[in-house]
C-alpha atoms as a PDB file:
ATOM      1  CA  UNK A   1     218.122  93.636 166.030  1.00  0.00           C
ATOM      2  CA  UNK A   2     214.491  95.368 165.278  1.00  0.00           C
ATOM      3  CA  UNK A   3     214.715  97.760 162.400  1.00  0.00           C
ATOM      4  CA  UNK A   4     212.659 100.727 162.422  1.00  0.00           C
ATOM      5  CA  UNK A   5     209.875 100.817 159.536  1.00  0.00           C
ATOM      6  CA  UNK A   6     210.872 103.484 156.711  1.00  0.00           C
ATOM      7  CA  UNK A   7     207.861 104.698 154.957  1.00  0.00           C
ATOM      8  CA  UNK A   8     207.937 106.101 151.189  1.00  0.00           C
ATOM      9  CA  UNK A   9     205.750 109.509 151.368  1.00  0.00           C
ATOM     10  CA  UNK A  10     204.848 111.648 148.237  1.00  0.00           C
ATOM     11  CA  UNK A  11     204.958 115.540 148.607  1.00  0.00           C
ATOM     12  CA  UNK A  12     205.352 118.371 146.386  1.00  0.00           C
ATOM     13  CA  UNK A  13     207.167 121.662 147.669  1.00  0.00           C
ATOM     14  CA  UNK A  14     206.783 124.657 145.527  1.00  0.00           C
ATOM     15  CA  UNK A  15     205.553 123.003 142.428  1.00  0.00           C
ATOM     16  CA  UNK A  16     208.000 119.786 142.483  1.00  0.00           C
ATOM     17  CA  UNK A  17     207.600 116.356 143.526  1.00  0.00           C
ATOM     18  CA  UNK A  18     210.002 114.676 146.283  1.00  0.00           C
ATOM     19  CA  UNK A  19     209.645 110.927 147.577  1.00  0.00           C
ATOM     20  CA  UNK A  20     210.630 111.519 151.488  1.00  0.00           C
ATOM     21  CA  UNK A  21     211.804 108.574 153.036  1.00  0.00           C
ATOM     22  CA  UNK A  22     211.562 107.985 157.338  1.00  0.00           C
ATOM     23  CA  UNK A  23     210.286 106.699 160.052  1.00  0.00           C
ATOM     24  CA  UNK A  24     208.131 109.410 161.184  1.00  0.00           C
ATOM     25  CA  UNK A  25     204.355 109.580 160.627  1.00  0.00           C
ATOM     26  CA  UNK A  26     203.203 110.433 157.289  1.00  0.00           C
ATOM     27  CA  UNK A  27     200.839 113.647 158.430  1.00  0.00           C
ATOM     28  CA  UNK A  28     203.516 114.920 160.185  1.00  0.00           C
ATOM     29  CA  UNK A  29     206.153 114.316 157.300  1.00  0.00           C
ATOM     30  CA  UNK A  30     203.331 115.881 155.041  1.00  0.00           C
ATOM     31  CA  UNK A  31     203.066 119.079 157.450  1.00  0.00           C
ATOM     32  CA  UNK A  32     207.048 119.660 156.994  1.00  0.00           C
ATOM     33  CA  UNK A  33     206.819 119.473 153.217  1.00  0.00           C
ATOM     34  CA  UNK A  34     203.847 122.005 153.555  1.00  0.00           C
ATOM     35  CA  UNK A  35     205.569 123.961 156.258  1.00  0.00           C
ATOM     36  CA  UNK A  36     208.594 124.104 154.061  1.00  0.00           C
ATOM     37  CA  UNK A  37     206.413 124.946 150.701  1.00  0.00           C
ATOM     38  CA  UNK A  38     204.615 127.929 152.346  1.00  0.00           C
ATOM     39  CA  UNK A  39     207.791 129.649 153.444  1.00  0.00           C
ATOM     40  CA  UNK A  40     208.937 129.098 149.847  1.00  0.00           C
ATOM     41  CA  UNK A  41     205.913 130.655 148.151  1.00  0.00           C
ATOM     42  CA  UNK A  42     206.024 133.730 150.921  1.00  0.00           C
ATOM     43  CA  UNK A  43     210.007 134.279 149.576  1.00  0.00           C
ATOM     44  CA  UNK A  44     208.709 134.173 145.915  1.00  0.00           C
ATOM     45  CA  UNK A  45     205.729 136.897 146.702  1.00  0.00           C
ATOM     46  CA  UNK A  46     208.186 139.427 148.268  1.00  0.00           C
ATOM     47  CA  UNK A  47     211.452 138.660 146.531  1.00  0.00           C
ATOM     48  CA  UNK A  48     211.942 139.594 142.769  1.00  0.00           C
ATOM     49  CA  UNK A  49     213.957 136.133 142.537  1.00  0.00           C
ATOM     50  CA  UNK A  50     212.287 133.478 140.171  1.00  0.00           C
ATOM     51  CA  UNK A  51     215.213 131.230 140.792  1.00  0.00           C
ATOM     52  CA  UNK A  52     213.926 127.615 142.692  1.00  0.00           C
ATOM     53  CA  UNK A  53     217.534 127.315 143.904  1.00  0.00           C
ATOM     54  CA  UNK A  54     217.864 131.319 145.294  1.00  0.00           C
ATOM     55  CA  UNK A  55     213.797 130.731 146.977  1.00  0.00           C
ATOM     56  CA  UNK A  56     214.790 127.681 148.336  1.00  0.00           C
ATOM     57  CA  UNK A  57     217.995 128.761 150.281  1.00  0.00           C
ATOM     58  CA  UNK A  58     216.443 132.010 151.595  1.00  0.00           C
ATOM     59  CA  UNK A  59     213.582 129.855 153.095  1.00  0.00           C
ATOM     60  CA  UNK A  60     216.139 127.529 154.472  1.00  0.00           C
ATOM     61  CA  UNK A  61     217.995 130.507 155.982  1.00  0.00           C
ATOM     62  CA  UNK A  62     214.366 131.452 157.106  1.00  0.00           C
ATOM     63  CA  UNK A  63     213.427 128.367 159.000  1.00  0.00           C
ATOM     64  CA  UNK A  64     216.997 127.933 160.519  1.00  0.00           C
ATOM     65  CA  UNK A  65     216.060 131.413 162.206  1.00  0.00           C
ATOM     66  CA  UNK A  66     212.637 129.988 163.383  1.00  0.00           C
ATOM     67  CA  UNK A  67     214.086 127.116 164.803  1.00  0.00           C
ATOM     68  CA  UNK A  68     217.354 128.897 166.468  1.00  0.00           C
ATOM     69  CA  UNK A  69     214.934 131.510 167.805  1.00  0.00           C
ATOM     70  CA  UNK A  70     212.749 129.022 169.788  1.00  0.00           C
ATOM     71  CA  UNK A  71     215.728 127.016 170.492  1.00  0.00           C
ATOM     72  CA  UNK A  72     216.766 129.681 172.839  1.00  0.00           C
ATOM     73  CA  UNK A  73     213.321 130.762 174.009  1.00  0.00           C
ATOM     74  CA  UNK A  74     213.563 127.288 174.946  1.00  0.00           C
ATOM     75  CA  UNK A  75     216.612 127.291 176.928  1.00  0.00           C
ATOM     76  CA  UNK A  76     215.669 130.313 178.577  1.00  0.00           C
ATOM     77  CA  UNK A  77     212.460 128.893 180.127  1.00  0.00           C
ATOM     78  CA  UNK A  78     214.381 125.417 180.928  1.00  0.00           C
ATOM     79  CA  UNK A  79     216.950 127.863 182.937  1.00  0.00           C
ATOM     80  CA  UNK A  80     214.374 129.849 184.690  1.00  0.00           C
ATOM     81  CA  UNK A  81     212.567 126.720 185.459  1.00  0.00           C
ATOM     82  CA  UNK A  82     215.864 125.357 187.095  1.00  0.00           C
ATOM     83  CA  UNK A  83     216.219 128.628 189.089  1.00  0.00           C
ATOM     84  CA  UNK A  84     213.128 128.425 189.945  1.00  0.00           C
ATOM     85  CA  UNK A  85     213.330 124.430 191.293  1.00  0.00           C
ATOM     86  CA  UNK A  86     216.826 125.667 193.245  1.00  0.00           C
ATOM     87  CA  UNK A  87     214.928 128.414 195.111  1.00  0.00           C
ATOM     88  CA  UNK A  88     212.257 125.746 196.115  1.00  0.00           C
ATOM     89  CA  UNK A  89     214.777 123.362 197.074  1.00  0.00           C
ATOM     90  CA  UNK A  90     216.573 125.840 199.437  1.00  0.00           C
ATOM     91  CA  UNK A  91     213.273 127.037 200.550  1.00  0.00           C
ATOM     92  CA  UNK A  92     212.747 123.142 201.591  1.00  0.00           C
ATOM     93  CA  UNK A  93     216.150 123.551 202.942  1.00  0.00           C
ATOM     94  CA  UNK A  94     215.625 125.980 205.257  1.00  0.00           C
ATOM     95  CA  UNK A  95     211.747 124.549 206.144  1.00  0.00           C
ATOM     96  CA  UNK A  96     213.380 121.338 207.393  1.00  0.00           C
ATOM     97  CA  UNK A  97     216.490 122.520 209.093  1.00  0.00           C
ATOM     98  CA  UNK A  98     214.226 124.887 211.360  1.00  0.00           C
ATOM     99  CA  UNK A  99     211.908 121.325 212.359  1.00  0.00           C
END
């Protein structure tokens, strides 16, 4: 059975460092940490919290929006495009039953 290769990547998020451990590629596990650091920092500069723990759940609450948000832009354009191919395929229908 092939194993998939687990890399060890250093990042630091909002001033502390984590050793991240997958299978992904290291810029792009580098770009989450950062992702996940900026929307920290942004909490911290309009939120009179100084609390890592009360920063760090807000911006978790924060990207859980971002990602439930395009989650359904998502399905919305995966349903129109389906509406869209069933329109075409009665279209098609109707093409080849007049032949």
């Amino acid at each position: 059975m092939a194993r998939s290769r687990e890399n060890l990547i250093q990042v630091e998020i909002y001033g502390q460092r984590y050793t991240l451990k997958g299978s992904d590629d290291r810029a792009y596990v580098e770009s989450l940490a950062a992702h996940v650091d900026r929307r920290m920092r942004e909490i911290a500069e309009t939120t009179s919290t100084v609390d890592s723990l009360k920063v760090a759940v807000l911006a978790a609450v924060n990207v859980a929006d971002e990602y439930f948000r395009l989650k359904l832009a998502g399905e919305s354009v995966e349903d129109r495009l389906q509406n869209m191919s069933d329109k075409v395929d009665l279209l098609l229908s109707e093409v080849n039953d007049k032949d």
